[in-house]
N, C-alpha and C. Protein backbone atom coordinates (compact mmCIF):
# COMPACT_ATOMS: atom_id res chain seq x y z
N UNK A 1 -15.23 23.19 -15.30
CA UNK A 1 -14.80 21.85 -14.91
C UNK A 1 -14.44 21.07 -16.18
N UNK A 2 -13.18 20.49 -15.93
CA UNK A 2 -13.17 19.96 -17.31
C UNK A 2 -13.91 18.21 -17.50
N UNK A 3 -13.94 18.13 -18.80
CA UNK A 3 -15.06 17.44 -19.15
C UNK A 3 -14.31 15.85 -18.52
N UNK A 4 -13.43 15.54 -17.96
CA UNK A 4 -12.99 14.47 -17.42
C UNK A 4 -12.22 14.64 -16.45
N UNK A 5 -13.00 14.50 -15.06
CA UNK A 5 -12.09 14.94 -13.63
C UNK A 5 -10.46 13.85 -13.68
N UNK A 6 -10.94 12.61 -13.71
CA UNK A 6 -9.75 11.60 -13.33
C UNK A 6 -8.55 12.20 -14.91
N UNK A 7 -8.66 12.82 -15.46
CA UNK A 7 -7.61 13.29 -16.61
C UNK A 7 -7.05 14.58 -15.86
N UNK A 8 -7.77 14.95 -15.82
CA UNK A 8 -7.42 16.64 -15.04
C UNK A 8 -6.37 15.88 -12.97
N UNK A 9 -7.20 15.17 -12.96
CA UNK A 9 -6.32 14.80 -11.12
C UNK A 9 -5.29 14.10 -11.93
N UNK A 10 -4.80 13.42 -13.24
CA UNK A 10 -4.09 12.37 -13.72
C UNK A 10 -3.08 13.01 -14.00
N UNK A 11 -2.96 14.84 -14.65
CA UNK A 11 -2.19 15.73 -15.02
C UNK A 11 -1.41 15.99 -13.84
N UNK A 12 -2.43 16.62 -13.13
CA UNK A 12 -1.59 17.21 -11.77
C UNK A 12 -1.03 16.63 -11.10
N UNK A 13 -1.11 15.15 -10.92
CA UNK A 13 -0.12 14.00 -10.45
C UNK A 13 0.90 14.02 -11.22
N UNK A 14 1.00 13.93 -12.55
CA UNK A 14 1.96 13.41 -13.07
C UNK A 14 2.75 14.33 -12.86
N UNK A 15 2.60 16.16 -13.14
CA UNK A 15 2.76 17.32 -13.11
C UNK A 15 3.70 17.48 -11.92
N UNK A 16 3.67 16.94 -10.61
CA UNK A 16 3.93 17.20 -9.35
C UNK A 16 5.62 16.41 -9.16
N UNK A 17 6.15 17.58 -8.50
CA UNK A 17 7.83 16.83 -8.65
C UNK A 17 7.70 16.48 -7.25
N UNK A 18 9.11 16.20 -6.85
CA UNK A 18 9.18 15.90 -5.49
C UNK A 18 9.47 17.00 -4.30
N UNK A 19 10.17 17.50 -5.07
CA UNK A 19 10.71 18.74 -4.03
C UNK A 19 9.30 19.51 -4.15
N UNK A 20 8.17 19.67 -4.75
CA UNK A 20 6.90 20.33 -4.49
C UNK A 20 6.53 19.95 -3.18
N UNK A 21 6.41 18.08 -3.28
CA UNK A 21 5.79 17.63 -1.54
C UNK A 21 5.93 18.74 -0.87
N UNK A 22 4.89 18.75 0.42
CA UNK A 22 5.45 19.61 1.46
C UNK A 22 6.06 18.30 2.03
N UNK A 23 6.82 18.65 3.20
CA UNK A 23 7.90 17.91 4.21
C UNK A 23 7.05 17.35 4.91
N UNK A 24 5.65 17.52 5.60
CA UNK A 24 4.72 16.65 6.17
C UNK A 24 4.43 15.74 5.98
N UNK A 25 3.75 15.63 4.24
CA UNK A 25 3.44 14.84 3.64
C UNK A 25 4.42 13.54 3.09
N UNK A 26 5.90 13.92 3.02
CA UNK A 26 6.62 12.84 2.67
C UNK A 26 7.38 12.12 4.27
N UNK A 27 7.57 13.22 5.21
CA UNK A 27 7.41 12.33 6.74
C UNK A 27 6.44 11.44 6.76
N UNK A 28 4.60 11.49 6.88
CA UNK A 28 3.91 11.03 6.83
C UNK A 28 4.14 9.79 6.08
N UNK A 29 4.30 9.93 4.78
CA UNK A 29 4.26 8.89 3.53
C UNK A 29 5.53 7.66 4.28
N UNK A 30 6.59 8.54 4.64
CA UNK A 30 7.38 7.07 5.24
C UNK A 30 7.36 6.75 6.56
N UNK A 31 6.81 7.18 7.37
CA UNK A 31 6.00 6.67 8.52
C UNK A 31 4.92 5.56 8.37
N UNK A 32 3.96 5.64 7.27
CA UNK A 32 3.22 4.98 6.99
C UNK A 32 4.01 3.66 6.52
N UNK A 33 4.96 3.78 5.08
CA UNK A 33 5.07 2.84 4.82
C UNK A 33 5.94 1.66 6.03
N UNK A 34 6.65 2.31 6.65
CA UNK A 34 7.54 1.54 8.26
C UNK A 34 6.91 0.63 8.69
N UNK A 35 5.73 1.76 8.90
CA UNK A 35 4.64 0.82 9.77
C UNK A 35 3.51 -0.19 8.84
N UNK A 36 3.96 -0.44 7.25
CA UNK A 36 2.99 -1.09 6.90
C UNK A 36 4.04 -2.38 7.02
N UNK A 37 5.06 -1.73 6.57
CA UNK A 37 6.36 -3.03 6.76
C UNK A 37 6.25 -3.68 8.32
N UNK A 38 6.35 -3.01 9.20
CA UNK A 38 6.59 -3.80 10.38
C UNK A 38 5.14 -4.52 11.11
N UNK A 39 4.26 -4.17 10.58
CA UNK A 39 3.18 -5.07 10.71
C UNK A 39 3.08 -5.87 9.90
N UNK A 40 3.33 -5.82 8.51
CA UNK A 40 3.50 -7.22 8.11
C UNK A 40 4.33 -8.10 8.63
N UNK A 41 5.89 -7.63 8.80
CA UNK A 41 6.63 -8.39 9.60
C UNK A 41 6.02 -9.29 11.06
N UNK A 42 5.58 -8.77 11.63
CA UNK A 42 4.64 -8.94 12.95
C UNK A 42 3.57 -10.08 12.56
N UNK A 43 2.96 -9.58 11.38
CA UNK A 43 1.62 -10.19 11.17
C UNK A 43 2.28 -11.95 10.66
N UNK A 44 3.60 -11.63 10.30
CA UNK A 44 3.93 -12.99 9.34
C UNK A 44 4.22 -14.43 10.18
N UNK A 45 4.28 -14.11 11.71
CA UNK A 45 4.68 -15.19 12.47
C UNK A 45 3.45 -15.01 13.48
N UNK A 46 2.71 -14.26 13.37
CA UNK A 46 1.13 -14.44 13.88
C UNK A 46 0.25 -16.07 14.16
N UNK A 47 -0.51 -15.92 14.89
CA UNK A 47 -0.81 -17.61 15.38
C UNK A 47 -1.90 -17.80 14.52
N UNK A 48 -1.77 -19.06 13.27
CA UNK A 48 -2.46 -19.15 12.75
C UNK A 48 -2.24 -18.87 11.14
N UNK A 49 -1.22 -17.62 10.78
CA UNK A 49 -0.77 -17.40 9.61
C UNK A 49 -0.37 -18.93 8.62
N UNK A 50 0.66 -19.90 9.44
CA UNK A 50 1.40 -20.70 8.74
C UNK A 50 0.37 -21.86 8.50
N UNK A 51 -0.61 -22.26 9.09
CA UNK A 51 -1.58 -22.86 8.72
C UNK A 51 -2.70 -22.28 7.58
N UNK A 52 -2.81 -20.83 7.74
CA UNK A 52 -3.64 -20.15 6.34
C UNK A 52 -2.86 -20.56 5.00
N UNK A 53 -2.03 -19.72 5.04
CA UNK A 53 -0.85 -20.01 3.66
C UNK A 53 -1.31 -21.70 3.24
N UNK A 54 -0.74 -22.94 4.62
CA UNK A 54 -1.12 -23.91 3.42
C UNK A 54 -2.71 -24.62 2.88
N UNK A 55 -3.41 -24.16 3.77
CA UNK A 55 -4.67 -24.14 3.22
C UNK A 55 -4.91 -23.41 1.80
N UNK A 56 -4.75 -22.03 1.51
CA UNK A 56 -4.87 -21.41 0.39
C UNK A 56 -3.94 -22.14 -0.48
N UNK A 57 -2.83 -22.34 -0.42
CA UNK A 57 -1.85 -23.24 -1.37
C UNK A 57 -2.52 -24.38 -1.90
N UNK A 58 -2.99 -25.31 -0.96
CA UNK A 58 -3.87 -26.93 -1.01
C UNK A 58 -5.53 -26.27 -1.71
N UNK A 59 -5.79 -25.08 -1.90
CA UNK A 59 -7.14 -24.92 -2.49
C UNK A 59 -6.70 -24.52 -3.96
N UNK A 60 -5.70 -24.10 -4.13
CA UNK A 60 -4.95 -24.30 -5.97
C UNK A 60 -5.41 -22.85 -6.47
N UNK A 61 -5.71 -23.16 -8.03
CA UNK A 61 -5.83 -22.16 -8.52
C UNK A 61 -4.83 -21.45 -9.29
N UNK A 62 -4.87 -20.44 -10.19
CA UNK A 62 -4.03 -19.93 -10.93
C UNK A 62 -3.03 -19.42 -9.83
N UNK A 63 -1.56 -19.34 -10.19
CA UNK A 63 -0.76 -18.95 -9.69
C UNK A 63 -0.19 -17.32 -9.85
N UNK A 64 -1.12 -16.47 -9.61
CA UNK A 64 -0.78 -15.09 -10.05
C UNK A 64 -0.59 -14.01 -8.66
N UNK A 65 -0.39 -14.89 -6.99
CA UNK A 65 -0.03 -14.15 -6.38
C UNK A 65 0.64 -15.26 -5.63
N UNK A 66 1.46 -14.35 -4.32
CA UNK A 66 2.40 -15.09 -3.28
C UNK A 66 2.38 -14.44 -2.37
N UNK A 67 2.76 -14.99 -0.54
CA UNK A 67 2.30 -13.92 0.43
C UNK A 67 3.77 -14.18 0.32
N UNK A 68 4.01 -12.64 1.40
CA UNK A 68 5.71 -12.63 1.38
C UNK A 68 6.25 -13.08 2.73
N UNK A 69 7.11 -13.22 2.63
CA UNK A 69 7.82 -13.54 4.39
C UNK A 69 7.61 -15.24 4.44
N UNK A 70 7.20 -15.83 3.40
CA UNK A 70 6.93 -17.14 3.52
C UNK A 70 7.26 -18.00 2.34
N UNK A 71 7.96 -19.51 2.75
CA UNK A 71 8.34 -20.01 1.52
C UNK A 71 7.33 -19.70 0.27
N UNK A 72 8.22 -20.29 -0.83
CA UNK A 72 7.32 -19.50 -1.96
C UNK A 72 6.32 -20.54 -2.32
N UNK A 73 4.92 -19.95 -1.96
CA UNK A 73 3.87 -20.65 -1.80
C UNK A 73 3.12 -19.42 -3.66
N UNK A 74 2.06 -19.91 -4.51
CA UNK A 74 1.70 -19.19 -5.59
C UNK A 74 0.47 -20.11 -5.50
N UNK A 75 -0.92 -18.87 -5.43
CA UNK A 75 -1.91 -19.19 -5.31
C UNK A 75 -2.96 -18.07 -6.09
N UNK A 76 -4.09 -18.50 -6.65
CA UNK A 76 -4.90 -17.35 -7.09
C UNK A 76 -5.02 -16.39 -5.94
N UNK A 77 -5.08 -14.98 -6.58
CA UNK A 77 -5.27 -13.35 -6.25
C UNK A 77 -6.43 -13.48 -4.97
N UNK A 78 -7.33 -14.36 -5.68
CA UNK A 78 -8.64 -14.42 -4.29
C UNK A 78 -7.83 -14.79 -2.78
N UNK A 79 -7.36 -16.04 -3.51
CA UNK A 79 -6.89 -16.75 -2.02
C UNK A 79 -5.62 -16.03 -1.44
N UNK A 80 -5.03 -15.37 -2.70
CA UNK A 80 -3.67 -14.37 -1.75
C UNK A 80 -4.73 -12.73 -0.55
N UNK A 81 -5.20 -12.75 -1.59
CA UNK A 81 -6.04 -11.30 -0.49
C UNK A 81 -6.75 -12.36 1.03
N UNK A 82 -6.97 -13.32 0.74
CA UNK A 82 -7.11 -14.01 2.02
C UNK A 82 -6.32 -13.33 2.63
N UNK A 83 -5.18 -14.13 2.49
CA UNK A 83 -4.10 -14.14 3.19
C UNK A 83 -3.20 -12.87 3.57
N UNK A 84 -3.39 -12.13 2.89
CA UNK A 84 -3.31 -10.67 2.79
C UNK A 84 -3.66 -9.77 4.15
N UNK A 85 -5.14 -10.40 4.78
CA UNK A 85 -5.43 -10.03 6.02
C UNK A 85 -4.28 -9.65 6.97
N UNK A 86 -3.59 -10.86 6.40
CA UNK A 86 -2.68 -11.26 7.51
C UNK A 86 -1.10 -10.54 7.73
N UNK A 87 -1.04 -10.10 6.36
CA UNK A 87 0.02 -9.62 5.99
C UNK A 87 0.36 -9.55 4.69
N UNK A 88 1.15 -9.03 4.26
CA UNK A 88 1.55 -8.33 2.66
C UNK A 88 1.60 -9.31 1.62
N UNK A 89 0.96 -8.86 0.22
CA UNK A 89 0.84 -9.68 -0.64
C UNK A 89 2.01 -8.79 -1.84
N UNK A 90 2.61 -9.82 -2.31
CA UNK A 90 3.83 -9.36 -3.27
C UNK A 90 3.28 -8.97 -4.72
């Protein structure tokens, strides 16, 4: 075993082309992402979303995140993963 697992899994990632994928795994991979997109989409006009956003906005904080699908609101990372629940953080 080598003396540092996450170096050794860090190789074989990097190591790995595309045409290796099997075809499952990259179906899978964009199936997933569709559906992470269209639930956020979904999640962004959700009852209750447009009132979160300006609460987290009105609680301040460093400006180092933004939820997407919504005017551009910039609020600390805490209060974006709030909001995040709800749907995708940029």
């Amino acid at each position: 075993m080598p003396a540092d697992p996450a170096l050794a899994l860090a190789e074989h990632v990097c190591g790995t082309t595309f045409a290796a994928l099997p075809a499952s795994a990259v179906s899978a991979t964009k199936r997933d992402i569709l559906d992470t997109l269209g639930a956020a989409l979904g999640g962004s006009v959700a009852p209750g979303v447009a009132e979160l956003a300006r609460v987290v906005t009105h609680w301040g904080g460093r400006e180092e995140s933004s939820l997407s699908l919504t005017p551009p609101n910039r609020f600390s990372a805490v209060w974006g993963e709030l909001g995040g629940t709800s749907r995708l953080i940029q």
